[in-house]
C-alpha atoms as a PDB file:
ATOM      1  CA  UNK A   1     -10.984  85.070 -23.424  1.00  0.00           C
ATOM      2  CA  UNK A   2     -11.065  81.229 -23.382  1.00  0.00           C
ATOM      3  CA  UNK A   3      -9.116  79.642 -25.869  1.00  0.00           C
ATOM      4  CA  UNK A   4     -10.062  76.219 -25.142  1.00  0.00           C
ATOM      5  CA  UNK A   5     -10.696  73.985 -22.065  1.00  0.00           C
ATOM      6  CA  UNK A   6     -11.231  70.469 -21.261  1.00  0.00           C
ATOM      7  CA  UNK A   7     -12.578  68.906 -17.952  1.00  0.00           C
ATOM      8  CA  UNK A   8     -10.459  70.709 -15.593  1.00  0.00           C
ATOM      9  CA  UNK A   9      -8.382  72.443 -17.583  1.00  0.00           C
ATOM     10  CA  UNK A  10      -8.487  75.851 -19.320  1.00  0.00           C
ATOM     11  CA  UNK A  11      -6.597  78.079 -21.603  1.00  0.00           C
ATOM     12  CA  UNK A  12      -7.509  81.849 -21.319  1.00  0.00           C
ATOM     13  CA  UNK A  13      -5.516  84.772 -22.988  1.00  0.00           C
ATOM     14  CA  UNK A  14      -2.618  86.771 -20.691  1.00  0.00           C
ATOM     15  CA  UNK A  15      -4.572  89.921 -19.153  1.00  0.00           C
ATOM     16  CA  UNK A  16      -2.630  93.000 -17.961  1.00  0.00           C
ATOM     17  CA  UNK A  17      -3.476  92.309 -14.607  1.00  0.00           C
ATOM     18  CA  UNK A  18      -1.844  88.873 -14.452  1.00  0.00           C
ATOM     19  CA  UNK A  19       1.193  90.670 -14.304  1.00  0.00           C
ATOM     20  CA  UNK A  20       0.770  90.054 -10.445  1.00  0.00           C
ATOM     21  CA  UNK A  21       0.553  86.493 -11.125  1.00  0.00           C
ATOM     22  CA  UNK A  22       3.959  86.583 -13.303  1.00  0.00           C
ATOM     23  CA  UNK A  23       5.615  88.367 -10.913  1.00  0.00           C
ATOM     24  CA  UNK A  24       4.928  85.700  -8.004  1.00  0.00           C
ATOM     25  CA  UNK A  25       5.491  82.365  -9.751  1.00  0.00           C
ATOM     26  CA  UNK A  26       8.858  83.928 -11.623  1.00  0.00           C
ATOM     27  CA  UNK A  27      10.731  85.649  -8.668  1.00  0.00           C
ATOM     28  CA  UNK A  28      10.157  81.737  -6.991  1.00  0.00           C
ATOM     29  CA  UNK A  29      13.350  80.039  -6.830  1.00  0.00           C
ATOM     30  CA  UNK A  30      11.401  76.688  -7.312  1.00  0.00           C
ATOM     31  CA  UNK A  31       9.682  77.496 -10.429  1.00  0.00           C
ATOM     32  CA  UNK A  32      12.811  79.644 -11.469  1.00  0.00           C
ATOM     33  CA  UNK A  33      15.381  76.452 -11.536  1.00  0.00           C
ATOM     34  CA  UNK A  34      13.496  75.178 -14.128  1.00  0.00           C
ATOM     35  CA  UNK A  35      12.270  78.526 -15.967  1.00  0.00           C
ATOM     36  CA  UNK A  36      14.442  81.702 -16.712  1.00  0.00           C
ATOM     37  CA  UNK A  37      16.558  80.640 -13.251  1.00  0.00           C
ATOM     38  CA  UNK A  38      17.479  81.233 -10.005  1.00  0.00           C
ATOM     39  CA  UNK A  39      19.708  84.460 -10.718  1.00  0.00           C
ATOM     40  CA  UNK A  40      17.264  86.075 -12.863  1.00  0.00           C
ATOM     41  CA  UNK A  41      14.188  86.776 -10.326  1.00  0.00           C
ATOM     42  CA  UNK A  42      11.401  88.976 -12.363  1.00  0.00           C
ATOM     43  CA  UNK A  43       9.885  92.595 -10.715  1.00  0.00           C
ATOM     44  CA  UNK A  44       7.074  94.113 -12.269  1.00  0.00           C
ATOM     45  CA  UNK A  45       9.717  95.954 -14.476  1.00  0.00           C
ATOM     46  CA  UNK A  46      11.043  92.595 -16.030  1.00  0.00           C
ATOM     47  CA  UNK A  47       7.781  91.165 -16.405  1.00  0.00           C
ATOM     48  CA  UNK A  48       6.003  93.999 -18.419  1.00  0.00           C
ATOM     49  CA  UNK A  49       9.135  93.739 -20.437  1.00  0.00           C
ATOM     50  CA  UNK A  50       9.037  90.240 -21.519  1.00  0.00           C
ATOM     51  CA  UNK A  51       5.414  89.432 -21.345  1.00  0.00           C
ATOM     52  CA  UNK A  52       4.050  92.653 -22.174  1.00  0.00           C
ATOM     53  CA  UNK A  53       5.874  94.346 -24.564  1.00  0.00           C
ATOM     54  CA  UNK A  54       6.826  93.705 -28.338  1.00  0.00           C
ATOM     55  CA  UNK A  55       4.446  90.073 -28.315  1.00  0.00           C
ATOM     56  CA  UNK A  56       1.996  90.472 -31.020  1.00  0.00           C
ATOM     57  CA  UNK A  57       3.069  87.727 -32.575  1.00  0.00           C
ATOM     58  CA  UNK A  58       3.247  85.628 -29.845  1.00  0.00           C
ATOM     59  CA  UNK A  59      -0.424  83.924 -28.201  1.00  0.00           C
ATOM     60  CA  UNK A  60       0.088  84.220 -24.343  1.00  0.00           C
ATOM     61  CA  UNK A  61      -1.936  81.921 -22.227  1.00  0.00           C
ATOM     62  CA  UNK A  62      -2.765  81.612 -18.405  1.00  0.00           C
ATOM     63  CA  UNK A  63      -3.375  78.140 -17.537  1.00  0.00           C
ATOM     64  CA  UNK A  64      -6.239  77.159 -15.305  1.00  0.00           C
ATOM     65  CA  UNK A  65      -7.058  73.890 -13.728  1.00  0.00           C
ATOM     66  CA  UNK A  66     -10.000  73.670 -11.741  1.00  0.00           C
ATOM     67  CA  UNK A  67     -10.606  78.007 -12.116  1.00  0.00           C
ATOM     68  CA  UNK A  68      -7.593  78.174 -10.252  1.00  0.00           C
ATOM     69  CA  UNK A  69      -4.274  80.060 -12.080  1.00  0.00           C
ATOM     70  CA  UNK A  70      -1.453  77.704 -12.100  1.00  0.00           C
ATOM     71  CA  UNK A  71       0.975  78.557 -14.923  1.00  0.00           C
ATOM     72  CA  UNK A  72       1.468  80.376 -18.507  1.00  0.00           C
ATOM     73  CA  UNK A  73       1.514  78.891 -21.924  1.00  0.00           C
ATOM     74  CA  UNK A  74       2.911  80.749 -25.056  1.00  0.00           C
ATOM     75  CA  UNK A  75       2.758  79.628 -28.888  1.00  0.00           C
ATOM     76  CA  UNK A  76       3.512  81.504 -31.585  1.00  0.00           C
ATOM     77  CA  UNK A  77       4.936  80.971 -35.321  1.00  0.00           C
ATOM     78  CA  UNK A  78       8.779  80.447 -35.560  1.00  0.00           C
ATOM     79  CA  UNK A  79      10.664  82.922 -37.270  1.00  0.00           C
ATOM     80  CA  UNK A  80      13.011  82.926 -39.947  1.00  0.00           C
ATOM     81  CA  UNK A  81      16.075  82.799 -37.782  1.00  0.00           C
ATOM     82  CA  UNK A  82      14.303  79.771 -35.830  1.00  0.00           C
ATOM     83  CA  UNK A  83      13.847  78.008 -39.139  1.00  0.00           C
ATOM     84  CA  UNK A  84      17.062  78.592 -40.230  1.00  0.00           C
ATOM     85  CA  UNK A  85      18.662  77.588 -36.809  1.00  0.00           C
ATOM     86  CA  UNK A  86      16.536  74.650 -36.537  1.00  0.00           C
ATOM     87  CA  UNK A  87      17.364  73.458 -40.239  1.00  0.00           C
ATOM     88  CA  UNK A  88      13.559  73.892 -41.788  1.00  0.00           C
ATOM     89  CA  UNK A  89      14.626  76.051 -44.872  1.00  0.00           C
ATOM     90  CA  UNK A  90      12.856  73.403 -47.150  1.00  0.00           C
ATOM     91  CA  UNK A  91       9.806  72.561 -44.797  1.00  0.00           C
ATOM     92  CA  UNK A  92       6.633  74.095 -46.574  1.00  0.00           C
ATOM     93  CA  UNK A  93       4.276  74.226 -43.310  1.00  0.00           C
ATOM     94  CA  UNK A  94       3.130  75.653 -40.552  1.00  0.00           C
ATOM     95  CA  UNK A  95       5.750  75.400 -37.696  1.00  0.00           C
ATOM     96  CA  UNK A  96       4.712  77.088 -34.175  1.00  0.00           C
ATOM     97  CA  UNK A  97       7.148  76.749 -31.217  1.00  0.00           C
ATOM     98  CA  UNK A  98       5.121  76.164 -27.578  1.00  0.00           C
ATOM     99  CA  UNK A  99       6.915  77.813 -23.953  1.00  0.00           C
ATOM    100  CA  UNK A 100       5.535  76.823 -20.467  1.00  0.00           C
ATOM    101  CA  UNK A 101       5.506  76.812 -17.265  1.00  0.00           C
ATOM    102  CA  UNK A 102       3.477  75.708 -13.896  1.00  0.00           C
ATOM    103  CA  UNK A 103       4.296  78.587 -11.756  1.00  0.00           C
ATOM    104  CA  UNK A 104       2.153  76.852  -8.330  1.00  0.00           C
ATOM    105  CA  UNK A 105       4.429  74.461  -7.518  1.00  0.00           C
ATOM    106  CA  UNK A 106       1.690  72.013  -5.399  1.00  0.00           C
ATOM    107  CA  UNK A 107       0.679  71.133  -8.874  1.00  0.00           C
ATOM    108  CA  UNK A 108       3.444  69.602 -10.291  1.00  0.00           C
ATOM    109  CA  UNK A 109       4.127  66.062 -10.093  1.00  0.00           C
ATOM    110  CA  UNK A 110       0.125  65.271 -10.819  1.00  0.00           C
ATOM    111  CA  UNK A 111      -0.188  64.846 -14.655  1.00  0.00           C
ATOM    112  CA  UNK A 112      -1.214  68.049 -15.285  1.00  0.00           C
ATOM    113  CA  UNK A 113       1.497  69.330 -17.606  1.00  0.00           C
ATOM    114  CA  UNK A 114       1.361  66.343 -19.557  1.00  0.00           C
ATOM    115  CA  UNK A 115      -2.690  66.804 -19.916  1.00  0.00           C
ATOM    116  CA  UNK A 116      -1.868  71.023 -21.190  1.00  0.00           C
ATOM    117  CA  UNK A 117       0.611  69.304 -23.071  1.00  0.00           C
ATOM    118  CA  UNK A 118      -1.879  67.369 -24.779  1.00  0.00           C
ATOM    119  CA  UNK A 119      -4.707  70.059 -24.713  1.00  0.00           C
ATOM    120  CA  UNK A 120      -1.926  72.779 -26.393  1.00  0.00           C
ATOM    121  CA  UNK A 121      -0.902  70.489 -29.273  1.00  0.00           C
ATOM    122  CA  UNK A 122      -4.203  69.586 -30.271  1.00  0.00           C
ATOM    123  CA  UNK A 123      -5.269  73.227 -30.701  1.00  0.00           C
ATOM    124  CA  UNK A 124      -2.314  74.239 -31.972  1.00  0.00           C
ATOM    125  CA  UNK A 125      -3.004  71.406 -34.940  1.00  0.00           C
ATOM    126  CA  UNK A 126      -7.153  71.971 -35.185  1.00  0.00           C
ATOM    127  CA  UNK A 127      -7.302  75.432 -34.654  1.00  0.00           C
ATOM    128  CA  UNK A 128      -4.150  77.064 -36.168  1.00  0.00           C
ATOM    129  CA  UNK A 129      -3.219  74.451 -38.616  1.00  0.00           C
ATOM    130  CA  UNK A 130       0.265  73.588 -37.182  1.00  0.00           C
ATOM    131  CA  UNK A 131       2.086  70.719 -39.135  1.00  0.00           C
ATOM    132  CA  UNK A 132       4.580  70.506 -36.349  1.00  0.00           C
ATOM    133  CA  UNK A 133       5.166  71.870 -33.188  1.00  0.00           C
ATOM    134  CA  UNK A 134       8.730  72.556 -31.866  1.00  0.00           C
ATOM    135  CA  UNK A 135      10.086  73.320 -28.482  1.00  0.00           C
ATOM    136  CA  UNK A 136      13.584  73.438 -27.238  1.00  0.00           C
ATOM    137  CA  UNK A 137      13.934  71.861 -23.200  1.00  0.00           C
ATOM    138  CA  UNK A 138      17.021  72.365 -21.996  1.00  0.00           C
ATOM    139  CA  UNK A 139      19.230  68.831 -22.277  1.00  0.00           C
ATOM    140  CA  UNK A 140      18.980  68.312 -18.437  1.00  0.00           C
ATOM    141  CA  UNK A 141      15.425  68.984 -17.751  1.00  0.00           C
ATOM    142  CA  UNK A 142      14.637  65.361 -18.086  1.00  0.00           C
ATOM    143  CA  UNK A 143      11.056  65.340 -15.878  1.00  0.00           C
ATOM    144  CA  UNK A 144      10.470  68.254 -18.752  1.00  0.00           C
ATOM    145  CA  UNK A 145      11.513  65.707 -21.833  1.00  0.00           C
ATOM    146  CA  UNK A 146       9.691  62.803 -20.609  1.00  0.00           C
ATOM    147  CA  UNK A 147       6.431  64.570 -20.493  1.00  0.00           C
ATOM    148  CA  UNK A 148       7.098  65.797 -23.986  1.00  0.00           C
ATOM    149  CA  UNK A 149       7.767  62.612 -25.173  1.00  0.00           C
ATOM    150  CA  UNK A 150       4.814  61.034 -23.468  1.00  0.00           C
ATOM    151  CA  UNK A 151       2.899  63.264 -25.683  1.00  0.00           C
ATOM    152  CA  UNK A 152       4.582  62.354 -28.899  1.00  0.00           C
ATOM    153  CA  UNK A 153       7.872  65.024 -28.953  1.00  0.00           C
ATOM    154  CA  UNK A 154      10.746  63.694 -30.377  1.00  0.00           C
ATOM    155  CA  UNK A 155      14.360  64.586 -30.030  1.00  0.00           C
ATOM    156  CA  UNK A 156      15.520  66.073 -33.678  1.00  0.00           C
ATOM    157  CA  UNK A 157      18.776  67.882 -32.653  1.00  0.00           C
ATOM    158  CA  UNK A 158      21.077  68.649 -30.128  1.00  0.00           C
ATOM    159  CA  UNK A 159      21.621  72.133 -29.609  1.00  0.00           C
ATOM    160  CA  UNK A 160      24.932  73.466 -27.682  1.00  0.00           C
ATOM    161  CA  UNK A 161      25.051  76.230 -25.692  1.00  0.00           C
ATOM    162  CA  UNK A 162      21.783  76.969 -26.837  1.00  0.00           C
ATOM    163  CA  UNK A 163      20.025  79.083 -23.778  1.00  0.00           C
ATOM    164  CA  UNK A 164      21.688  81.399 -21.136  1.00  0.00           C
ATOM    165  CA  UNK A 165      20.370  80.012 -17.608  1.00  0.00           C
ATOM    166  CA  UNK A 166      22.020  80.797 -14.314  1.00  0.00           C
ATOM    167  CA  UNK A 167      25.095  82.264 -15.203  1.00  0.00           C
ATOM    168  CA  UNK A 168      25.969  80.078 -18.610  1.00  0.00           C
ATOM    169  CA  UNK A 169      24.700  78.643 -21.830  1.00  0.00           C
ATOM    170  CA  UNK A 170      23.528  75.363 -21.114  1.00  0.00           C
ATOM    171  CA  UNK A 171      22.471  72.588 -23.810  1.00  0.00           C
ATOM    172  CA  UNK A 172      19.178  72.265 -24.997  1.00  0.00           C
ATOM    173  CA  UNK A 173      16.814  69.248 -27.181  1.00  0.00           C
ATOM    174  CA  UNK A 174      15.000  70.410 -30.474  1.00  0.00           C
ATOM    175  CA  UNK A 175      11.694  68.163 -30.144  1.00  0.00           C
ATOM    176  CA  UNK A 176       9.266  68.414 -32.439  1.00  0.00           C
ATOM    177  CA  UNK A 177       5.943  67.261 -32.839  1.00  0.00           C
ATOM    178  CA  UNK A 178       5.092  66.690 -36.344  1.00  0.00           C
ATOM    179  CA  UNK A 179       1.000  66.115 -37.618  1.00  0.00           C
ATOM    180  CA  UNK A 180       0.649  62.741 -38.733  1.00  0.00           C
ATOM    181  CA  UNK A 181       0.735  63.118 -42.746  1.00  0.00           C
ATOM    182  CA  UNK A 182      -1.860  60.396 -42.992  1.00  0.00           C
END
């Protein structure tokens, strides 16, 4: 099912057989550097673990741009221990947390993360009534933060040894994205 699309670019819901798909772009050491990494290549087994199992409350997304599958979008409401570890006991809205990934690497570089960037957050406001959107890049993923940032994302907090990537816990950037109150 289509969840939205603009010009190029579409947004339909994860399928069981894209499994093939998540299997290819995540045992890619390119796409892996930047995305689970290098030393944690994903089989079939892995992949109906994490993307197929235990996820109702998480909306999973294959990206599209021009019909062709190029990466995998998630969004979902943060949980309790997110709000507590990301300090918004006393925030009264709706907070969802956004994960992605271009898994065809000839289509980085060309705008089109910051455009899904764009495309995701808009939804996420219009159609599920987010009043901020939160992700958590790791610290030195800067190509990552910048498009983030283009698109409105600030830095709120500096988390330490936050996320478990090739071999140790690196340092990751609360950003958020917060509806203009206006």
């Amino acid at each position: 099912m289509i969840l939205f699309q603009e010009n190029e670019i579409s947004i339909r819901t994860l399928e069981s057989e894209d499994a093939d798909l998540l299997v290819k772009w995540l045992s890619d050491p390119t796409v892996l550097e930047y995305y689970e990494g290098r030393d944690r290549p994903h089989d079939m087994g892995l992949v109906k673990e994490h993307f197929y199992e235990d996820v109702e409350e998480i909306t999973q997304c294959i990206v599209l741009y021009k019909s062709t599958e190029i990466g995998y979008i998630q969004f979902y409401e943060i949980d309790e221990e997110e709000i507590e570890k990301y300090e918004y006991k006393e925030f009264t809205g709706k907070i969802y947390g956004m994960d992605q990934f271009i898994g065809e690497t000839e289509y980085w570089n060309q705008g089109i993360g910051s455009r899904l960037i764009h495309l995701a957050v808009r939804y996420l406001i219009n159609e599920k009534s987010a009043n901020k959107i939160v992700m958590d890049p790791q610290a030195w993923n800067t190509r990552a933060l910048r498009v983030y940032e283009k698109n409105g994302f600030i830095k709120k907090k500096y988390l330490e040894k936050n996320e478990w990537h090739e071999g140790e816990y690196r340092d990751c950037w609360l950003i958020e994205y917060e509806v203009d109150k206006n």
